[in-house]
Each structure stands twice: as C-alpha cells, then as structure tokens.
N, C-alpha and C. Protein backbone atom coordinates (compact mmCIF):
# COMPACT_ATOMS: atom_id res chain seq x y z
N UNK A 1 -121.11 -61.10 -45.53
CA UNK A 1 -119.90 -61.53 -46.15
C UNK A 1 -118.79 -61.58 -45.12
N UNK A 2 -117.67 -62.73 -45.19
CA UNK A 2 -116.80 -62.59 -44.67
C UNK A 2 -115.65 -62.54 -44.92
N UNK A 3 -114.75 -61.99 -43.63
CA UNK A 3 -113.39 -61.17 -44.14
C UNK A 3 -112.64 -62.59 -45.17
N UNK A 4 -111.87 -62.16 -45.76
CA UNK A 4 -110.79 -63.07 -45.66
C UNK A 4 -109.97 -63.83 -44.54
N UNK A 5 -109.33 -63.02 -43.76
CA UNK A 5 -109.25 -64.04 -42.79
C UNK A 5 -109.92 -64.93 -42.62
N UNK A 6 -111.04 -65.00 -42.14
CA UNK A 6 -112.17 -65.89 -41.86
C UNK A 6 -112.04 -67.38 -42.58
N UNK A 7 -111.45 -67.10 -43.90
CA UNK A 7 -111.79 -68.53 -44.71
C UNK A 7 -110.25 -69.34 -44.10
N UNK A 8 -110.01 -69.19 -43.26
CA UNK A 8 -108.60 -70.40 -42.94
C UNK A 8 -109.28 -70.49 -41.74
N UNK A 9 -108.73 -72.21 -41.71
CA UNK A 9 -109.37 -72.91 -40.34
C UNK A 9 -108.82 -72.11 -39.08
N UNK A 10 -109.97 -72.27 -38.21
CA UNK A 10 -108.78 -71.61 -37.03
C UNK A 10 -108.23 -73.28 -36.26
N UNK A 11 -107.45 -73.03 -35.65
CA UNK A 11 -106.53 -73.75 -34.79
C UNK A 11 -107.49 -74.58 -34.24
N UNK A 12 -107.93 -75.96 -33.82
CA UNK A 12 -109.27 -76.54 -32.72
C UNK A 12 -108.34 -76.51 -31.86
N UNK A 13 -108.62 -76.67 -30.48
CA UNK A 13 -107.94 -75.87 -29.00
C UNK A 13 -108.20 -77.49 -28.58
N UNK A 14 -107.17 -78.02 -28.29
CA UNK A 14 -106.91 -78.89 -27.72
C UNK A 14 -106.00 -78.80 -25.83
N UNK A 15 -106.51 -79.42 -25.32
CA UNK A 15 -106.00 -79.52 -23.95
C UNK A 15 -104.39 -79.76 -23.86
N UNK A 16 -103.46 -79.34 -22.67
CA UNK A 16 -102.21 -79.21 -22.67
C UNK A 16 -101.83 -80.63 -22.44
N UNK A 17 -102.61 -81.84 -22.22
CA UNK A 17 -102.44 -83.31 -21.94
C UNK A 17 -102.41 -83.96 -23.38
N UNK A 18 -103.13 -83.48 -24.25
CA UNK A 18 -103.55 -83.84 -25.51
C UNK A 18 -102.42 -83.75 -26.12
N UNK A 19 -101.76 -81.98 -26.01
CA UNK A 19 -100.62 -81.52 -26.78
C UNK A 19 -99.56 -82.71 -26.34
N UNK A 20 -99.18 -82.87 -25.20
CA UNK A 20 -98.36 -83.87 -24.99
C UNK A 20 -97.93 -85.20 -25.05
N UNK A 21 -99.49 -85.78 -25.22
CA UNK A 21 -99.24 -87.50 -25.79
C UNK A 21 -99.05 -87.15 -27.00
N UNK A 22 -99.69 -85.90 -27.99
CA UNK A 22 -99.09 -86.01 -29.07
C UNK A 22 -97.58 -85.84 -29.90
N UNK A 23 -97.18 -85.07 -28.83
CA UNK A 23 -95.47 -84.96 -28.72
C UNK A 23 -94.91 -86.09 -28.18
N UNK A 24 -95.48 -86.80 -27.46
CA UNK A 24 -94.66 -88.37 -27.18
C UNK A 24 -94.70 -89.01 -28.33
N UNK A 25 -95.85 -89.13 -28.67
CA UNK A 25 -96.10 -90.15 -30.22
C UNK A 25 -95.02 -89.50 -31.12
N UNK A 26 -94.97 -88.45 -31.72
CA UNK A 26 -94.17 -88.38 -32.42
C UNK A 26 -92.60 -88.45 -32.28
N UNK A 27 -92.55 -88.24 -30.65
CA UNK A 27 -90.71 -88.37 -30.58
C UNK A 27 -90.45 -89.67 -31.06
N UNK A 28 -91.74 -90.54 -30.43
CA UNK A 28 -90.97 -92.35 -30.62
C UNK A 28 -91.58 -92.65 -31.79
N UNK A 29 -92.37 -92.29 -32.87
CA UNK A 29 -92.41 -92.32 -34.21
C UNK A 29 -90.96 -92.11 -34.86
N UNK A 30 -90.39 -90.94 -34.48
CA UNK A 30 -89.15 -89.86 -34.83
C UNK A 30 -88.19 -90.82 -34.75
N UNK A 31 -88.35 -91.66 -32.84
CA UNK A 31 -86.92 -92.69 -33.02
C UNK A 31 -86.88 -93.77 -33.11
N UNK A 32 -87.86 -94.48 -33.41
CA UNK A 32 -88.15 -95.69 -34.34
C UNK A 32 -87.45 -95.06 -35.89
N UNK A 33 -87.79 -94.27 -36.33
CA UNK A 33 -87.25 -93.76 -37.80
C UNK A 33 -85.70 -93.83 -37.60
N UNK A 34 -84.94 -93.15 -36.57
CA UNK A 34 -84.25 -92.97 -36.61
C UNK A 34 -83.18 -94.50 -36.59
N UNK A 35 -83.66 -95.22 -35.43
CA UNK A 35 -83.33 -96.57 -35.18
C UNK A 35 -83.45 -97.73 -36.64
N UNK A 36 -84.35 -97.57 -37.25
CA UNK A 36 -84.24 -98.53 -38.54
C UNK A 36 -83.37 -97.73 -39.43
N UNK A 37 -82.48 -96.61 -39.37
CA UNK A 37 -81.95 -95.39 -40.56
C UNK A 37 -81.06 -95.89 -39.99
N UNK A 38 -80.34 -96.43 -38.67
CA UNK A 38 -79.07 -96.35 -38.06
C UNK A 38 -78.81 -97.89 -38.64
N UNK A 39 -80.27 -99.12 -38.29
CA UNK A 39 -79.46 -100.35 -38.90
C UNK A 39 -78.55 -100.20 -40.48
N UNK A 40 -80.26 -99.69 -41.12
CA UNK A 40 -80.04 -99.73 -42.38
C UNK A 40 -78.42 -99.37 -42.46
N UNK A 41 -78.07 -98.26 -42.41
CA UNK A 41 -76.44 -97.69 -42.06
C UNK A 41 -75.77 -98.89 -41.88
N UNK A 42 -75.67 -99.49 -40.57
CA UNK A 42 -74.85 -100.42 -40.35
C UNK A 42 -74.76 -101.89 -41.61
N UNK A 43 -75.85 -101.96 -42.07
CA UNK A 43 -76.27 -103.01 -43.00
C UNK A 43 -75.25 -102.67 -44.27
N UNK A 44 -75.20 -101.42 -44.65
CA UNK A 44 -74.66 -101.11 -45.77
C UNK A 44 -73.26 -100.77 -45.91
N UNK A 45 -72.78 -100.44 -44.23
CA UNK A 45 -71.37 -100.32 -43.63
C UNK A 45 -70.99 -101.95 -43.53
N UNK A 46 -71.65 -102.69 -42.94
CA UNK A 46 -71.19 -104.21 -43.34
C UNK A 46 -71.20 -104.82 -44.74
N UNK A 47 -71.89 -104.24 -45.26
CA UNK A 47 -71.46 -104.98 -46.61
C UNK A 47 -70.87 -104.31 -47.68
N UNK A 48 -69.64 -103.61 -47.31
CA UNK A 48 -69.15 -102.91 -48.10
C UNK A 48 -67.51 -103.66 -47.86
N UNK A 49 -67.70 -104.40 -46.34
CA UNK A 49 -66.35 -105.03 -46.33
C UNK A 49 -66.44 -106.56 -46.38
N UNK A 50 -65.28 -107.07 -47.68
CA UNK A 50 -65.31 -108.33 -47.22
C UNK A 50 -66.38 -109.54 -48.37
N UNK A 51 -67.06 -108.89 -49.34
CA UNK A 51 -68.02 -109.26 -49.67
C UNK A 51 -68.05 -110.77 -50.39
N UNK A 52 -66.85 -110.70 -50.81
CA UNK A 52 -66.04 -112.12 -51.50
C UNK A 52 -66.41 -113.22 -50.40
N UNK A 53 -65.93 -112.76 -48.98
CA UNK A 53 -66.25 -114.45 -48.02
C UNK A 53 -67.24 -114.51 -47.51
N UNK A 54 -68.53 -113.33 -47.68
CA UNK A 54 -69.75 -114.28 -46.98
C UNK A 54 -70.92 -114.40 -48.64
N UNK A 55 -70.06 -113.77 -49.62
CA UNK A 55 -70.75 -113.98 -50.84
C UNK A 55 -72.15 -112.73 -50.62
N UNK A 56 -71.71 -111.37 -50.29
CA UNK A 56 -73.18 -110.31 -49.71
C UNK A 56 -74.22 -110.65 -48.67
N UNK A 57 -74.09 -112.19 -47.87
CA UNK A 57 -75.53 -112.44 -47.18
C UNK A 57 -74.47 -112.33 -45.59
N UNK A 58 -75.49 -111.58 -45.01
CA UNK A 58 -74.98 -111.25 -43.92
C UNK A 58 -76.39 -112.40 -42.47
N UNK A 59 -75.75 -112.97 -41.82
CA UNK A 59 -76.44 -113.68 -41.33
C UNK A 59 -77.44 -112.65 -39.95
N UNK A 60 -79.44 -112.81 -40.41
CA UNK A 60 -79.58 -112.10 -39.45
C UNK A 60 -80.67 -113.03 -38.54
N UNK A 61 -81.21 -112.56 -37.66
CA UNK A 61 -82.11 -113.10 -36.60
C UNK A 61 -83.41 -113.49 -37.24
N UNK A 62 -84.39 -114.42 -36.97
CA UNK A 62 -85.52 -114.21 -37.49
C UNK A 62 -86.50 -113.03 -36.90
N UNK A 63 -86.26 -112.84 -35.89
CA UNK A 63 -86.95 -111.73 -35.08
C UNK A 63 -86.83 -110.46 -35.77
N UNK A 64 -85.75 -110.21 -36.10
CA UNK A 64 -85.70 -109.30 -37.27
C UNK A 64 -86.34 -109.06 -38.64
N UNK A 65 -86.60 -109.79 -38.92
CA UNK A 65 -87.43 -109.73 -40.08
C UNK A 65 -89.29 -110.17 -39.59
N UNK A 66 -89.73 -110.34 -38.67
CA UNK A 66 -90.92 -110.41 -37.99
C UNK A 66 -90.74 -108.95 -37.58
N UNK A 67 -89.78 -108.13 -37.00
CA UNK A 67 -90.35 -106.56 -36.66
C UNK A 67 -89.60 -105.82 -37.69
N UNK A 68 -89.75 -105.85 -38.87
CA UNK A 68 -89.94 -105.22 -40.29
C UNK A 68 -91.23 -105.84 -40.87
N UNK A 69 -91.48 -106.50 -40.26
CA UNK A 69 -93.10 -106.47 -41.02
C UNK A 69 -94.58 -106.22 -40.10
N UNK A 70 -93.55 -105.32 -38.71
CA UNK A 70 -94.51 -105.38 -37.86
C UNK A 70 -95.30 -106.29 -37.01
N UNK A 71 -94.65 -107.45 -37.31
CA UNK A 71 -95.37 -108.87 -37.08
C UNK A 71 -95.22 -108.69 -35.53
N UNK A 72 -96.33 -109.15 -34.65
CA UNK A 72 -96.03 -108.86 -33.31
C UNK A 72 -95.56 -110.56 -32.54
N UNK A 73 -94.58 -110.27 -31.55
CA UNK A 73 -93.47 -112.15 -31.27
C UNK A 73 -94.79 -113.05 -30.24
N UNK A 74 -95.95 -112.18 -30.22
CA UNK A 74 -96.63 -113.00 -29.42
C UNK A 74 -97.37 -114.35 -29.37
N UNK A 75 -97.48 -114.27 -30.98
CA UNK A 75 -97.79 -115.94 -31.25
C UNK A 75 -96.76 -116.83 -31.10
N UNK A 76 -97.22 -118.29 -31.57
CA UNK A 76 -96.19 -119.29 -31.39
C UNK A 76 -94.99 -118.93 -32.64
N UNK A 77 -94.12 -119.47 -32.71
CA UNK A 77 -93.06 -119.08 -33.74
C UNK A 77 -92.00 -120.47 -33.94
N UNK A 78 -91.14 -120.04 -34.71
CA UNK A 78 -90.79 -121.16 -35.46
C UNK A 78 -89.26 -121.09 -34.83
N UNK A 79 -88.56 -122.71 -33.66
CA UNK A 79 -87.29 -122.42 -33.51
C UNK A 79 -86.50 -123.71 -33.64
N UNK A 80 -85.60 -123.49 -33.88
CA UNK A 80 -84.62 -124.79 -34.01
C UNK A 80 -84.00 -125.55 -32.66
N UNK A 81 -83.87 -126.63 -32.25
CA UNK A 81 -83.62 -126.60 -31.76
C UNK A 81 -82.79 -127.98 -31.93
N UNK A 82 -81.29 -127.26 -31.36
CA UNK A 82 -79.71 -128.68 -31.67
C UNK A 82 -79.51 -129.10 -30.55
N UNK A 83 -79.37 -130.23 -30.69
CA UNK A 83 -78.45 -131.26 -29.39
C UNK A 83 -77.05 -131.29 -30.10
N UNK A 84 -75.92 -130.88 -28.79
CA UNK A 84 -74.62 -130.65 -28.88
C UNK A 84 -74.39 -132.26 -28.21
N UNK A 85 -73.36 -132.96 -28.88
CA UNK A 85 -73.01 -134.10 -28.04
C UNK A 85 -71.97 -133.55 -27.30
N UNK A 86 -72.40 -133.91 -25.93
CA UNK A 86 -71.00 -133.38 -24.53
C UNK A 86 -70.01 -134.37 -25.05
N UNK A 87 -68.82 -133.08 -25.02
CA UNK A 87 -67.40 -133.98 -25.30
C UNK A 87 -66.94 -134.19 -23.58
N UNK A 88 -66.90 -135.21 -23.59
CA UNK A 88 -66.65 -135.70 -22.25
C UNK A 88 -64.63 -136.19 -22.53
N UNK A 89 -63.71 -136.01 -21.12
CA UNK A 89 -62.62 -136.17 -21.32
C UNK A 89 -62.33 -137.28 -20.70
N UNK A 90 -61.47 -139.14 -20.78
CA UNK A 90 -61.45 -139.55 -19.97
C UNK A 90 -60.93 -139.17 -19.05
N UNK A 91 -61.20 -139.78 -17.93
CA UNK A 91 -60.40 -139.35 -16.77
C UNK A 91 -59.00 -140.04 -16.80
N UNK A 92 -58.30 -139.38 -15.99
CA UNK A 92 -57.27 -139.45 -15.84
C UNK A 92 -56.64 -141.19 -14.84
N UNK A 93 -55.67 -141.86 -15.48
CA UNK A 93 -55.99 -143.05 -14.65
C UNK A 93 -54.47 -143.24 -13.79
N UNK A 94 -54.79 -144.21 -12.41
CA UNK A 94 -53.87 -144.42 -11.82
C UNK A 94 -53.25 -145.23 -11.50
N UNK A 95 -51.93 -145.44 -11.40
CA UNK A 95 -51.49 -147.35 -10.48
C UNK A 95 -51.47 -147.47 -9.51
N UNK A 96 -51.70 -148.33 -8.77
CA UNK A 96 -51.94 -149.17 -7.55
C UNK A 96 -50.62 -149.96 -7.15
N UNK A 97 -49.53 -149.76 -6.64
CA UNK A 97 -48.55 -149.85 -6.30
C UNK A 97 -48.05 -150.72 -5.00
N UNK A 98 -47.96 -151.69 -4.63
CA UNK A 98 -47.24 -151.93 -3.09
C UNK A 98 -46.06 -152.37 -3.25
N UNK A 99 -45.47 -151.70 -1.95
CA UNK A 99 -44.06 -151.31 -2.17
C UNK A 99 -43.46 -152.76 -1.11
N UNK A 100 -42.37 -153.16 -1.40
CA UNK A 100 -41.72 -154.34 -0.25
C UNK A 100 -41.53 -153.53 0.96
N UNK A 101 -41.25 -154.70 2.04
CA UNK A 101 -40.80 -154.37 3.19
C UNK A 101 -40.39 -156.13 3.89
N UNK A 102 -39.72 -155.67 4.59
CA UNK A 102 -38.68 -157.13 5.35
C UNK A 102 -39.48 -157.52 6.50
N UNK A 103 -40.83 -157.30 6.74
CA UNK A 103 -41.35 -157.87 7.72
C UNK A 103 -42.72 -158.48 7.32
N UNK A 104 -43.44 -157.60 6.37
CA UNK A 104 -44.49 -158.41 6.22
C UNK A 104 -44.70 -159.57 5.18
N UNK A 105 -45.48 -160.51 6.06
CA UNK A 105 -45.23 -162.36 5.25
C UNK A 105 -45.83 -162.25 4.07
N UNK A 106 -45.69 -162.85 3.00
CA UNK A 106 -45.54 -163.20 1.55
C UNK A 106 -46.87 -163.45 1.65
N UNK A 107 -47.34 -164.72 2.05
CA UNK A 107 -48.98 -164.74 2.44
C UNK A 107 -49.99 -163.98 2.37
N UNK A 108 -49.50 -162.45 3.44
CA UNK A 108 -50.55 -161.94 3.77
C UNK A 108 -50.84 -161.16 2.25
N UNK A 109 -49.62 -160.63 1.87
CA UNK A 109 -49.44 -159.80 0.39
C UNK A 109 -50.43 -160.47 -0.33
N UNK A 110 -50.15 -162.00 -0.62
CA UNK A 110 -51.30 -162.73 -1.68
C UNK A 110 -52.62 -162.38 -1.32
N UNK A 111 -52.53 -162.68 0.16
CA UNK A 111 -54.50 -162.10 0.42
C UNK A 111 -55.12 -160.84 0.56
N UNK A 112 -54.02 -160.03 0.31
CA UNK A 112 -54.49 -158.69 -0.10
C UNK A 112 -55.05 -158.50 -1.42
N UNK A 113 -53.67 -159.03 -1.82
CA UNK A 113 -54.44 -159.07 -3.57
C UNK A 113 -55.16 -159.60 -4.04
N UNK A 114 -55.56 -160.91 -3.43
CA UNK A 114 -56.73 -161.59 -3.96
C UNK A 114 -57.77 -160.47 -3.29
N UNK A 115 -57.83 -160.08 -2.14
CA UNK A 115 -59.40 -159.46 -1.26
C UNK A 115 -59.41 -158.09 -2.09
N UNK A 116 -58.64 -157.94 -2.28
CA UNK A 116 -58.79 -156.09 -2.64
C UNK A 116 -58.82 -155.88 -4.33
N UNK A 117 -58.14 -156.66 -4.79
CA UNK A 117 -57.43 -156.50 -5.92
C UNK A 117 -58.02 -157.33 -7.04
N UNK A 118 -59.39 -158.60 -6.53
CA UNK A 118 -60.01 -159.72 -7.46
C UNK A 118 -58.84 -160.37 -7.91
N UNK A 119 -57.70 -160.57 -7.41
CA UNK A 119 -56.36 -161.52 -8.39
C UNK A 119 -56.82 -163.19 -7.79
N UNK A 120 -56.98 -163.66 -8.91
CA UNK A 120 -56.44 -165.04 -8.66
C UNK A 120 -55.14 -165.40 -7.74
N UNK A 121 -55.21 -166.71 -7.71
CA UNK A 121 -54.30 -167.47 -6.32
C UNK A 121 -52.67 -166.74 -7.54
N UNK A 122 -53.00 -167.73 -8.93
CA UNK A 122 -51.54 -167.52 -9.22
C UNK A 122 -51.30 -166.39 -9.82
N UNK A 123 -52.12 -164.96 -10.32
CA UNK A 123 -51.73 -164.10 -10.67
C UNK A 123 -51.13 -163.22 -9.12
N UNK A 124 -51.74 -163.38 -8.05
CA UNK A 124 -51.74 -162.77 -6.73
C UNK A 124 -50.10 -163.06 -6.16
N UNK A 125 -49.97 -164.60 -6.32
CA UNK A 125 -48.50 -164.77 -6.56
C UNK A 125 -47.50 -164.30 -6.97
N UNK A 126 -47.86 -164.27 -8.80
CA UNK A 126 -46.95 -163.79 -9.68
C UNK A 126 -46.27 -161.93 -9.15
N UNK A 127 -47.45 -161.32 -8.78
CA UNK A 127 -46.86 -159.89 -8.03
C UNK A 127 -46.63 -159.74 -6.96
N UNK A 128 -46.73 -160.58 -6.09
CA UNK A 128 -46.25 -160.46 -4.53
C UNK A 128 -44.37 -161.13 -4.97
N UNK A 129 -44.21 -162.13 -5.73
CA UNK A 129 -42.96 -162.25 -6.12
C UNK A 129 -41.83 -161.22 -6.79
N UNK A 130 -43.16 -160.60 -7.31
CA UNK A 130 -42.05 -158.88 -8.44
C UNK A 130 -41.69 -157.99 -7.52
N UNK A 131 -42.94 -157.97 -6.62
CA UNK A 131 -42.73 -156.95 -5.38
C UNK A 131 -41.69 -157.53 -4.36
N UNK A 132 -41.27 -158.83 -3.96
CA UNK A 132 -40.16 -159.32 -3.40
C UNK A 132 -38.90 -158.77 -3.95
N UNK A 133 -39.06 -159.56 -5.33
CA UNK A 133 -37.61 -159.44 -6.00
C UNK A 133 -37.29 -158.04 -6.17
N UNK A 134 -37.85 -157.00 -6.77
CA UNK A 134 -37.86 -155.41 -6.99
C UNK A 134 -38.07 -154.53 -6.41
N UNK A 135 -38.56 -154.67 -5.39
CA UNK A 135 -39.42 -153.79 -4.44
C UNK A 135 -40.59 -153.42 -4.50
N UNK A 136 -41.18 -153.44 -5.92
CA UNK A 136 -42.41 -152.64 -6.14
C UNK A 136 -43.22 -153.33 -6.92
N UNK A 137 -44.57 -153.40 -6.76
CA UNK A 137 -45.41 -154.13 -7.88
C UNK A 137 -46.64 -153.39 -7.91
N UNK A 138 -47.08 -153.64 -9.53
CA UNK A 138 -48.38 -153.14 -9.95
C UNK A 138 -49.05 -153.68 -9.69
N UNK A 139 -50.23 -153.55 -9.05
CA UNK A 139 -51.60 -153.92 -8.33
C UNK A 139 -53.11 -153.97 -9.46
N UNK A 140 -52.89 -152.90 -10.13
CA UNK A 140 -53.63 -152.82 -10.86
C UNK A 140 -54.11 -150.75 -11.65
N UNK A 141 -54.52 -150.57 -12.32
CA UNK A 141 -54.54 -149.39 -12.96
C UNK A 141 -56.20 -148.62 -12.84
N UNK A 142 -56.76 -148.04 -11.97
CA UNK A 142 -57.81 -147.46 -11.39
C UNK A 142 -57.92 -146.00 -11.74
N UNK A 143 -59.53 -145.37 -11.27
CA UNK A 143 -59.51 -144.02 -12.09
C UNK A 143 -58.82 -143.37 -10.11
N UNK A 144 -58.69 -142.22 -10.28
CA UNK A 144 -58.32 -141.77 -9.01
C UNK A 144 -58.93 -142.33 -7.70
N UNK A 145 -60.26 -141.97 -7.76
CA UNK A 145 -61.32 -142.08 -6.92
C UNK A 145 -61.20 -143.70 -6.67
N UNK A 146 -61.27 -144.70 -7.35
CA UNK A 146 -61.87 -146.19 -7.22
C UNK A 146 -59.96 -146.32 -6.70
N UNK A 147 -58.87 -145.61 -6.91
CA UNK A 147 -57.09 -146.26 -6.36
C UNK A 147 -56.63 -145.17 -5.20
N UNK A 148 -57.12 -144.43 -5.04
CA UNK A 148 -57.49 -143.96 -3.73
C UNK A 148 -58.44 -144.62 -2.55
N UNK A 149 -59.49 -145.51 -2.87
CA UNK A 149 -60.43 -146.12 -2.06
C UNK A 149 -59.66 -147.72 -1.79
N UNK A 150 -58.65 -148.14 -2.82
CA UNK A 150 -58.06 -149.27 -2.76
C UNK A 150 -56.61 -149.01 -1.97
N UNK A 151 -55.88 -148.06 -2.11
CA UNK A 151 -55.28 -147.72 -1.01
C UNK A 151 -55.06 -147.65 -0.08
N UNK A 152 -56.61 -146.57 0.74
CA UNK A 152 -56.90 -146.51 2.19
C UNK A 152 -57.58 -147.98 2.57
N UNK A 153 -57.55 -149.15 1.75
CA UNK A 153 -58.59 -150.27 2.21
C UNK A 153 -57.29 -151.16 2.93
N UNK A 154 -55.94 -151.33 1.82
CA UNK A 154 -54.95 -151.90 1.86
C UNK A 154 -54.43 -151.48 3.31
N UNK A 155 -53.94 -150.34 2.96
CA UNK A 155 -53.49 -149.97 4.44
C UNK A 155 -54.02 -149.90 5.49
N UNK A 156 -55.08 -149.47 5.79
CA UNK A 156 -55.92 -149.74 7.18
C UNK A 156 -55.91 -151.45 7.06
N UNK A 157 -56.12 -152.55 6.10
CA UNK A 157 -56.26 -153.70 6.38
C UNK A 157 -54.63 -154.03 6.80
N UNK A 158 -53.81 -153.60 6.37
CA UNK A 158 -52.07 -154.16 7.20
C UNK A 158 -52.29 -153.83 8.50
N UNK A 159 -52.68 -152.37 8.64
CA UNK A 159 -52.50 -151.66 10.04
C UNK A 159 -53.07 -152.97 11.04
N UNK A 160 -54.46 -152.99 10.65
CA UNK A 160 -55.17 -153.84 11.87
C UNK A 160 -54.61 -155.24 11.96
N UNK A 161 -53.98 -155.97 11.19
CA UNK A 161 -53.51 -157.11 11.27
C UNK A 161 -51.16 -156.59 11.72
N UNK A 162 -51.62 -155.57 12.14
CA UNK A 162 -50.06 -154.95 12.51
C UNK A 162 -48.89 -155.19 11.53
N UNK A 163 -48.60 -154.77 10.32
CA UNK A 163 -48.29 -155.22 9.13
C UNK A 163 -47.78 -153.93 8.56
N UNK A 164 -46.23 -153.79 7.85
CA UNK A 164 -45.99 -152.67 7.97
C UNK A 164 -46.25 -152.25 6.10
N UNK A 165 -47.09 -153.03 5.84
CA UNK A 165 -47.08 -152.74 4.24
C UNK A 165 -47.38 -151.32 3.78
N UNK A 166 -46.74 -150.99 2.77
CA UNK A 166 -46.71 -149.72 2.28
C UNK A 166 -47.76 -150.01 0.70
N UNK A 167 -48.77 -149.31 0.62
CA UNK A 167 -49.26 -148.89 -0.58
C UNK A 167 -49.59 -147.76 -1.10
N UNK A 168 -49.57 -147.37 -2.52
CA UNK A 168 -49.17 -146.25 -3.12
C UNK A 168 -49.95 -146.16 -3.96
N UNK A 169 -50.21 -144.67 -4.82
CA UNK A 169 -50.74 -144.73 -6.05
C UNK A 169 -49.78 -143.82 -6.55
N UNK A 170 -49.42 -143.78 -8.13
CA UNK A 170 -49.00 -142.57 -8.81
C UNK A 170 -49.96 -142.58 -10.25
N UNK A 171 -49.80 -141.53 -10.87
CA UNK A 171 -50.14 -141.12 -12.22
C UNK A 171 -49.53 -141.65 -12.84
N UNK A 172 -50.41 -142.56 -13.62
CA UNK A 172 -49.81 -143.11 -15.08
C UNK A 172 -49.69 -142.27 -16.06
C-alpha cells in the first residue's frame, strides 16, 4: 500500500533549456494578450468621442482584421489601387520686348523679327514702327526658358552684325 503522498503526480523534471522556451512562450503569449487588451482600449476610447460624425465606424486597415483571424499576409491579398491625376501648374509666361535705340536701321529690326520671332513682312513692320514711335515693342509672349533662348539669339545676332539693339524679357 501506498502513502498518501504518493497518489499526487510528482513534478516530470524537465531540463533548464526546456524551462526557458517555456517562459518565452508564455511572456509573448502574455504580450500578445496584452497588445490586443490595449487596442481593444483604444477602440472603445475612440468611440466614445464624436460618434454623431463618423456615425460609430471607425475606419480600419484590412491587415487588421486578417491578424484577428490569425490569417497569415503571406498569400496573395486583395489591394486597391488609385491613379491621382498630377495637378500640374502652368508655367509662368513672359514678354519678349525690344527696346529703341538711334542707331540701329529699321530694316535690320524687321529681320529680326521675321528670323527670330516667325513675324510676317507686315506684322514685323507693324512693331518695329511701335518700337520707333514708343520706344518699346512686344515681340511676342514665351514660357521663360523658350524668351530667354530668344533673347540671347537677338542679341548675340545685333552684336555680330555691330548693332546696338537692346532686348528684354519681363513677367507678364
């Protein structure tokens, strides 16, 4: 016969490596618990304010609800995907300006504007005359880049023909 004692299990003797993965498992059992107790919290702290403007639905991830059901993200999955149309700004545009001066011939002005500028004989006219009478005439209205390149073309073309023409751009 045996004692009493005897009839309770004894302890099975497990190794001090054993004891310890089993204390890992349970810490991160422990804070997984703890971590879904903290959303839940936050879930119920958000919807306690405010409930009138999102009507109780609080917008969440789908991933979230795949790890509440344990679902593991390694298969294919389901995503949306939007095209944003680029808001593009125009650019900014400029005038093309030449300014008078008392030496260079009326002529050469027209064949600027025709070479540089695509003007016809009598529109090329009509502004080499405004630019006589006023001092100043519009050439034409360009993005920076394309009345900057018509600029340096104008002026290096007076320079080499020794010509004291002045051309300009400003912001329209």
């Amino acid at each position: 016969m045996r004692s009493p004692d005897c009839l309770t299990e004894r302890p099975s003797r497990r190794s001090a490596r054993d004891l310890s993965h089993q204390l890992e498992r349970d810490s991160l059992h422990d804070d997984s618990r703890r971590d879904d107790s903290r959303r839940d919290d936050l879930r119920h702290d958000d919807s306690r304010h405010d409930d009138s403007r999102h009507d109780g639905l609080r917008p969440r991830a789908a991933d979230d609800e795949r790890r509440k059901r344990g679902e593991n993200n390694n298969g294919p999955g389901n995503a949306v995907i939007t095209r944003t149309k680029p808001q593009t700004k125009k650019p900014s545009l400029y005038r093309v300006l030449i300014l008078n001066d008392d030496y260079t011939p009326m002529e050469f002005v027209v064949h600027v504007l025709e070479r540089f500028f695509n003007k016809d004989r009598e529109a090329a006219t009509r502004i080499m005359l405004h630019v006589h009478h006023h001092g100043i005439g519009e050439c034409g209205i360009f993005t920076y880049e394309v009345a900057e390149t018509k600029v340096t073309q104008v002026m290096d073309f007076a320079r080499k023909h020794q010509h004291p023409l002045q051309c300009v751009m400003e912001k329209k």
